[in-house]
PDB file of N, CA and C in Angstrom:
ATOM      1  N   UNK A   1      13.708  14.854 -12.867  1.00  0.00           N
ATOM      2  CA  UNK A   1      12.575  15.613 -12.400  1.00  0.00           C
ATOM      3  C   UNK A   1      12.736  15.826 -10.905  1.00  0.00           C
ATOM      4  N   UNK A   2      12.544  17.430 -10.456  1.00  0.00           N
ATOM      5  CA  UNK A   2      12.542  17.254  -9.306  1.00  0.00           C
ATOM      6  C   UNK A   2      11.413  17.971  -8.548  1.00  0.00           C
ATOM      7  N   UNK A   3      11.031  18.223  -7.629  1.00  0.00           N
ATOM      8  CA  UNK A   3       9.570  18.849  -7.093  1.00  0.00           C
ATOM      9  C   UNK A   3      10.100  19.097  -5.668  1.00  0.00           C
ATOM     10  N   UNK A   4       9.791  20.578  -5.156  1.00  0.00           N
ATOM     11  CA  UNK A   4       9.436  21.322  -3.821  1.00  0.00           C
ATOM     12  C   UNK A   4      11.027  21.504  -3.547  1.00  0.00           C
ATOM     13  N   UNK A   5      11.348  21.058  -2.167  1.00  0.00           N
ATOM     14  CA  UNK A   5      13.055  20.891  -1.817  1.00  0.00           C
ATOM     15  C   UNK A   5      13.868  19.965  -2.577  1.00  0.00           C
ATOM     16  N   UNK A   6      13.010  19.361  -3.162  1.00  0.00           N
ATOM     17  CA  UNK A   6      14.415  18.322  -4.112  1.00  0.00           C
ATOM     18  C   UNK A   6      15.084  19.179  -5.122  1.00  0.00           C
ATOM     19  N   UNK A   7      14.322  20.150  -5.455  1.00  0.00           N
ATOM     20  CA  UNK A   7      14.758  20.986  -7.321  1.00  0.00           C
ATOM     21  C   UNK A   7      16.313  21.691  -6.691  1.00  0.00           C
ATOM     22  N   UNK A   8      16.300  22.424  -5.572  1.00  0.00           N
ATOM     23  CA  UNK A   8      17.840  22.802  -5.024  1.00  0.00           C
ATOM     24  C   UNK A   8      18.916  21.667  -5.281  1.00  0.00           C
ATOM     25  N   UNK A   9      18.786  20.797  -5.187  1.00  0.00           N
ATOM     26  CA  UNK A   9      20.024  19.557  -5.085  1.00  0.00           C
ATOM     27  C   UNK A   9      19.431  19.270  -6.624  1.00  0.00           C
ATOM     28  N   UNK A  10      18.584  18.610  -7.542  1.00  0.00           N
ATOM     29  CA  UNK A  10      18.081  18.431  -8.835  1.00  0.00           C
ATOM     30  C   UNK A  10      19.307  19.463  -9.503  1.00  0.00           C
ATOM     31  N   UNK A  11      19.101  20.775  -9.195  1.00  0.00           N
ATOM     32  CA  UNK A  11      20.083  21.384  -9.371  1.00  0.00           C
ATOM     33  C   UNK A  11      21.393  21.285  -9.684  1.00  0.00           C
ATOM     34  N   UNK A  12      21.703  21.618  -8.386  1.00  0.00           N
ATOM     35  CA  UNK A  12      22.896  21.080  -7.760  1.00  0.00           C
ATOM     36  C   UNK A  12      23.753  19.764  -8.866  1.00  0.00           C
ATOM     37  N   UNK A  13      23.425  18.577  -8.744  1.00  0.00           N
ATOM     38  CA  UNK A  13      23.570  17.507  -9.679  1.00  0.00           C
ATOM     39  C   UNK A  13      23.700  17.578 -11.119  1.00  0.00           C
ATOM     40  N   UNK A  14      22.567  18.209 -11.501  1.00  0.00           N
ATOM     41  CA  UNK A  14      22.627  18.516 -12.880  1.00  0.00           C
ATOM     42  C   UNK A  14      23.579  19.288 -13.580  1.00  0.00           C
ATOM     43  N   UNK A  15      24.238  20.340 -12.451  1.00  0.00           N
ATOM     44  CA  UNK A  15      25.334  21.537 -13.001  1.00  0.00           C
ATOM     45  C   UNK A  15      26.662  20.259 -12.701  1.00  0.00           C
ATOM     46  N   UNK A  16      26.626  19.619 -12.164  1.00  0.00           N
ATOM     47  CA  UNK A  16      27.641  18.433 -12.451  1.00  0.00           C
ATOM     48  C   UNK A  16      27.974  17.575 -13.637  1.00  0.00           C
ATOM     49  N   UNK A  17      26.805  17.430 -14.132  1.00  0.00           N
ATOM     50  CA  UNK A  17      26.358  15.989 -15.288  1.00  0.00           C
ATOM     51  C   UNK A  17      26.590  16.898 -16.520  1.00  0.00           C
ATOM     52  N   UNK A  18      27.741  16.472 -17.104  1.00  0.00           N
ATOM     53  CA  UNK A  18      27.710  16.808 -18.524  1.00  0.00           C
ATOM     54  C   UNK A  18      27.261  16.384 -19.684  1.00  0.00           C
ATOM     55  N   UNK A  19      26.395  14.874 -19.224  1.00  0.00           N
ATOM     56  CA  UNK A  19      25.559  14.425 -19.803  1.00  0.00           C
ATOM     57  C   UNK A  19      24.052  14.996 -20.075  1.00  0.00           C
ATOM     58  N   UNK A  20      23.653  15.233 -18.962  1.00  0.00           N
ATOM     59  CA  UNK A  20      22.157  15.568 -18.887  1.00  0.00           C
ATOM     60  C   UNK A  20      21.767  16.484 -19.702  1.00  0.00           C
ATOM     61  N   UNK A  21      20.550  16.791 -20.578  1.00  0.00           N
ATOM     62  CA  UNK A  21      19.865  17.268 -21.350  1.00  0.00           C
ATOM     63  C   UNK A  21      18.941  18.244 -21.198  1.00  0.00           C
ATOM     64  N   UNK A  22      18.476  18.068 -20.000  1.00  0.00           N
ATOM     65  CA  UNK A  22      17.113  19.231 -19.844  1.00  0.00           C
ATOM     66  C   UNK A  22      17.029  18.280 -18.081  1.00  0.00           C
ATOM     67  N   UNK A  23      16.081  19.894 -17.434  1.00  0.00           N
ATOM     68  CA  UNK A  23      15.703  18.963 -15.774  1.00  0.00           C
ATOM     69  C   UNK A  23      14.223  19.301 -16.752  1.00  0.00           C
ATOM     70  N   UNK A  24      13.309  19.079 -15.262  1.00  0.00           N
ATOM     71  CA  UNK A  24      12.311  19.494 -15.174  1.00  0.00           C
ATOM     72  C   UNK A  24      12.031  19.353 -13.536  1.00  0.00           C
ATOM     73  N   UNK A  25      11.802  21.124 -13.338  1.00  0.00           N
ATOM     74  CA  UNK A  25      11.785  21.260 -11.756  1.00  0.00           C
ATOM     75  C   UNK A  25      10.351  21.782 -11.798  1.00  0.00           C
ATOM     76  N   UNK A  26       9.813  21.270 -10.751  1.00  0.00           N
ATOM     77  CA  UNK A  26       8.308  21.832 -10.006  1.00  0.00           C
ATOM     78  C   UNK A  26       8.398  22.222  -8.806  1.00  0.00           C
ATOM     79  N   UNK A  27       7.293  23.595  -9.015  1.00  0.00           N
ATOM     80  CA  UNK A  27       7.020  23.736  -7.822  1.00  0.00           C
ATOM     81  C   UNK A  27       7.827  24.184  -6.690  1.00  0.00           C
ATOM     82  N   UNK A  28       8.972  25.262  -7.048  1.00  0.00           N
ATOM     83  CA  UNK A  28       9.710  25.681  -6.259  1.00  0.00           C
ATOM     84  C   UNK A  28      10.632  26.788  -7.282  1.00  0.00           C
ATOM     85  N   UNK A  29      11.491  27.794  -6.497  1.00  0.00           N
ATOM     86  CA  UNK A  29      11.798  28.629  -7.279  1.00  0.00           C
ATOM     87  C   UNK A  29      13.340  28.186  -7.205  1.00  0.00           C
ATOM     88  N   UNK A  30      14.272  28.747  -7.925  1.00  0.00           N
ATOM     89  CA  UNK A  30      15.873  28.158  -8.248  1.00  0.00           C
ATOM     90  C   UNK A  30      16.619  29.148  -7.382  1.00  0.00           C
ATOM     91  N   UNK A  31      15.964  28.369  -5.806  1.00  0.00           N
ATOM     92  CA  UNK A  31      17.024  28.873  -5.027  1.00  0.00           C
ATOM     93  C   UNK A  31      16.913  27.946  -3.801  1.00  0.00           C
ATOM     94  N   UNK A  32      17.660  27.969  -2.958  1.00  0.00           N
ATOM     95  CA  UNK A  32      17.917  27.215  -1.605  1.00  0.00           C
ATOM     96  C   UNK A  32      17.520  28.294  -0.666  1.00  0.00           C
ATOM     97  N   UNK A  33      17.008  27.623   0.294  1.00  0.00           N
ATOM     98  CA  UNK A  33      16.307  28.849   1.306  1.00  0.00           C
ATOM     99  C   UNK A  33      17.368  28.736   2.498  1.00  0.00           C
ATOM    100  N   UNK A  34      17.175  29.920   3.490  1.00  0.00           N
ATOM    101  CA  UNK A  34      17.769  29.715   5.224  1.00  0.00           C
ATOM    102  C   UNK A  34      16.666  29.112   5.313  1.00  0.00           C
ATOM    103  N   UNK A  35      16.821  28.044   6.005  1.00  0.00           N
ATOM    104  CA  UNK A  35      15.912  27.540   7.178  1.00  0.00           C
ATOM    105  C   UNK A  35      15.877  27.208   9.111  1.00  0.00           C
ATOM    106  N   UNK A  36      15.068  28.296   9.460  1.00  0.00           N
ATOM    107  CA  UNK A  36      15.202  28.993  11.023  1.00  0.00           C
ATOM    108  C   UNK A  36      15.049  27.279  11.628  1.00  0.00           C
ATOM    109  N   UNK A  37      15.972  27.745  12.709  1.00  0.00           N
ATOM    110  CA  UNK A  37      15.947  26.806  13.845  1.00  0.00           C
ATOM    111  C   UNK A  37      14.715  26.132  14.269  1.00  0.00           C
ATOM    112  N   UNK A  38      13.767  27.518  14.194  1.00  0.00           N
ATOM    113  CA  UNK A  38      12.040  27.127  14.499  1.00  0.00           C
ATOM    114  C   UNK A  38      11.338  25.625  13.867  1.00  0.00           C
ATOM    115  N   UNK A  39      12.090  25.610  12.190  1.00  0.00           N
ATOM    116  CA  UNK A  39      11.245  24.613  11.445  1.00  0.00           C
ATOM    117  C   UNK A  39      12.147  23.121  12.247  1.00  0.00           C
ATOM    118  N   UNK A  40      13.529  23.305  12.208  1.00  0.00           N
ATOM    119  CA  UNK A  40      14.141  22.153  13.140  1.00  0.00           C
ATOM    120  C   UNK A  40      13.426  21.662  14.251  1.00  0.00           C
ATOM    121  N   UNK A  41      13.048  22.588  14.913  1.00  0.00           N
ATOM    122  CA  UNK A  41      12.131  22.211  16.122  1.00  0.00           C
ATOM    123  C   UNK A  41      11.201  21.609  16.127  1.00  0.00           C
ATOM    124  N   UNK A  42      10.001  22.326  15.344  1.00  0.00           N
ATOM    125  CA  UNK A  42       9.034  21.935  14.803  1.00  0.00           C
ATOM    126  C   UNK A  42       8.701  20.422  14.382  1.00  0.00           C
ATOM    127  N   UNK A  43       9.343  20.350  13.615  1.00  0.00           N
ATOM    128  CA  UNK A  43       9.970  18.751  12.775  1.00  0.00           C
ATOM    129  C   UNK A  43      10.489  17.400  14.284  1.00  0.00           C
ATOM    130  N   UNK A  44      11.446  17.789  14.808  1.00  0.00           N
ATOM    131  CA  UNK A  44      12.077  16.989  15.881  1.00  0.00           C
ATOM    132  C   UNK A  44      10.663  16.931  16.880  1.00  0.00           C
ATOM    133  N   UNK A  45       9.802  17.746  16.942  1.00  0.00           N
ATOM    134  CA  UNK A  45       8.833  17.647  18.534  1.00  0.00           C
ATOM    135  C   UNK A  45       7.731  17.401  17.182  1.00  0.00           C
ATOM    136  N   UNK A  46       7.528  16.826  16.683  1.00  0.00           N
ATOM    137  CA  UNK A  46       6.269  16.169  16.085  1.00  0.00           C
ATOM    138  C   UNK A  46       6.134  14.807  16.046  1.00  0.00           C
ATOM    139  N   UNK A  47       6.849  14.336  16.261  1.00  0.00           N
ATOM    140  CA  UNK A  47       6.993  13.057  16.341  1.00  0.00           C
ATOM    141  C   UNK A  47       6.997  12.145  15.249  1.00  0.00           C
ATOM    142  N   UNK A  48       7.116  12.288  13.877  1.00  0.00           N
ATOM    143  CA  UNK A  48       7.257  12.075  12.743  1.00  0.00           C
ATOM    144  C   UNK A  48       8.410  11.137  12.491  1.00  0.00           C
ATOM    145  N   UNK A  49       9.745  11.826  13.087  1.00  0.00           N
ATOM    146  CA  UNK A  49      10.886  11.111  12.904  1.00  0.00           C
ATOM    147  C   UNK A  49      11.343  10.258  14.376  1.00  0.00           C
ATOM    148  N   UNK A  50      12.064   9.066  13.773  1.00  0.00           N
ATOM    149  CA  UNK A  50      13.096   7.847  15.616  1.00  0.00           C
ATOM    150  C   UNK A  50      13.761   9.134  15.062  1.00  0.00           C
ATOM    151  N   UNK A  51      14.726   9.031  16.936  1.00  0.00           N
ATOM    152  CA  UNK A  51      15.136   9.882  17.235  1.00  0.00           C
ATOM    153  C   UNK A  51      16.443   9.213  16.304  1.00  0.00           C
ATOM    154  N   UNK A  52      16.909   7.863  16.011  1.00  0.00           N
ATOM    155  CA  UNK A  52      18.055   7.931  14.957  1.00  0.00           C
ATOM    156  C   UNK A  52      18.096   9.208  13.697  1.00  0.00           C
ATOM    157  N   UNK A  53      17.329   9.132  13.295  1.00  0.00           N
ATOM    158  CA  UNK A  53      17.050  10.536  12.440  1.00  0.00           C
ATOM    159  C   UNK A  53      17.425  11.704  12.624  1.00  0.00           C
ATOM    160  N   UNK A  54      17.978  11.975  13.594  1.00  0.00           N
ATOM    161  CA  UNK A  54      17.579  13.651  14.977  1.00  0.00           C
ATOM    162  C   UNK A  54      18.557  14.468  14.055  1.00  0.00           C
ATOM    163  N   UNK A  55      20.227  13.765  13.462  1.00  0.00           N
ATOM    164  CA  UNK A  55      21.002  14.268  12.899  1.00  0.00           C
ATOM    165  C   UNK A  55      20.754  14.954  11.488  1.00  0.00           C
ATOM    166  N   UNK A  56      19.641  14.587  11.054  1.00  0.00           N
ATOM    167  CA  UNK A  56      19.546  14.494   9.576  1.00  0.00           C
ATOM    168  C   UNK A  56      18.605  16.165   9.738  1.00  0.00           C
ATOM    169  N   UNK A  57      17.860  16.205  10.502  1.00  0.00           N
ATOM    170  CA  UNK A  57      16.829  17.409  10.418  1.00  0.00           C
ATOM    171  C   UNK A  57      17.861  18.615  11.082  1.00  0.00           C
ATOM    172  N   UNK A  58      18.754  18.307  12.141  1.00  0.00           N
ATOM    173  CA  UNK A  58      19.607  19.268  12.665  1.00  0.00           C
ATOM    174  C   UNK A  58      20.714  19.645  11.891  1.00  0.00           C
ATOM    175  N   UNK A  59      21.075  18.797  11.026  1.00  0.00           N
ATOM    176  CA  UNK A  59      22.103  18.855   9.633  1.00  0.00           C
ATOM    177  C   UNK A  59      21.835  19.722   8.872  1.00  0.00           C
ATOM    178  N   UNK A  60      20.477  19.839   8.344  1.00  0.00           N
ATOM    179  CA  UNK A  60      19.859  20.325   7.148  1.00  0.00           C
ATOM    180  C   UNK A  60      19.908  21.801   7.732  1.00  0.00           C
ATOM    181  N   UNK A  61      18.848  21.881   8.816  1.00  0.00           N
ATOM    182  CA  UNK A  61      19.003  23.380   9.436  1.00  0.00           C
ATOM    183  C   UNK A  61      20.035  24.164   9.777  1.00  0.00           C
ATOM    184  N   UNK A  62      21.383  23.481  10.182  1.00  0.00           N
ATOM    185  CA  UNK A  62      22.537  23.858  10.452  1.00  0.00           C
ATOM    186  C   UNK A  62      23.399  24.483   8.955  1.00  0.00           C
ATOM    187  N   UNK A  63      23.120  23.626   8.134  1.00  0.00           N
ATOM    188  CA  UNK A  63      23.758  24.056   6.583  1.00  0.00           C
ATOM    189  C   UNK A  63      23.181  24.905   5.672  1.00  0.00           C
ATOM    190  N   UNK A  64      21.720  25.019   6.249  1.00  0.00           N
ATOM    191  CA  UNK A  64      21.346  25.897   4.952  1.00  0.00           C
ATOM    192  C   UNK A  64      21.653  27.564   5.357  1.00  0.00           C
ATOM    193  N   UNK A  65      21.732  27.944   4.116  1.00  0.00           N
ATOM    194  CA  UNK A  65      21.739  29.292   3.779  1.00  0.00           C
ATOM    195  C   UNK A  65      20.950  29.560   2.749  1.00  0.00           C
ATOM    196  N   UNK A  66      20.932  31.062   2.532  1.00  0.00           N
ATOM    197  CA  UNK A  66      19.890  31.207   0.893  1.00  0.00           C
ATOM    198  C   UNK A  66      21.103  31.699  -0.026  1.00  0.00           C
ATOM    199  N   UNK A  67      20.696  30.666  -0.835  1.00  0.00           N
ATOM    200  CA  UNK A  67      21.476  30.673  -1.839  1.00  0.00           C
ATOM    201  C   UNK A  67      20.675  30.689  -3.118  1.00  0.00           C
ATOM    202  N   UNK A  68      20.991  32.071  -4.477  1.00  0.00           N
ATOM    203  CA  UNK A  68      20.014  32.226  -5.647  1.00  0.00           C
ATOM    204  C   UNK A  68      20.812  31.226  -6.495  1.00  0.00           C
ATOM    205  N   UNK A  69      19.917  30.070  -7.111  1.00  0.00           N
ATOM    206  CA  UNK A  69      20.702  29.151  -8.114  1.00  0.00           C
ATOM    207  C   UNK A  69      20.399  29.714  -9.388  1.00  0.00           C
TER     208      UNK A  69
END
């Protein structure tokens, strides 16, 4: 089961597993979005995340593209 940004990678995984049977995705459509520099920002100056983290939100923004799954 996956829900919101997890169902992209839920995805992802599942087209791997030649086991798996059925997902069940919520709440998001079967695709990977671009995500603008803006939301990186956003995220890093909220204070939400230690700055150990800093890589993980600049990672994500740096890699995505839109991609239709």
């Amino acid at each position: 089961m996956a829900y919101s940004m997890g169902v992209p990678y839920a995805i992802k995984f599942a087209s791997e597993q030649t086991d798996i049977k059925g997902l069940i995705i919520c709440d998001y459509p079967a695709k990977y979005p671009y995500i603008p520099e803006t939301w990186s920002d956003r995220i890093l100056n909220s204070g939400y995340l230690n700055e150990d983290r800093r890589h993980v939100v600049t990672g994500i923004q740096k890699e995505s593209r839109q991609i239709d799954l």
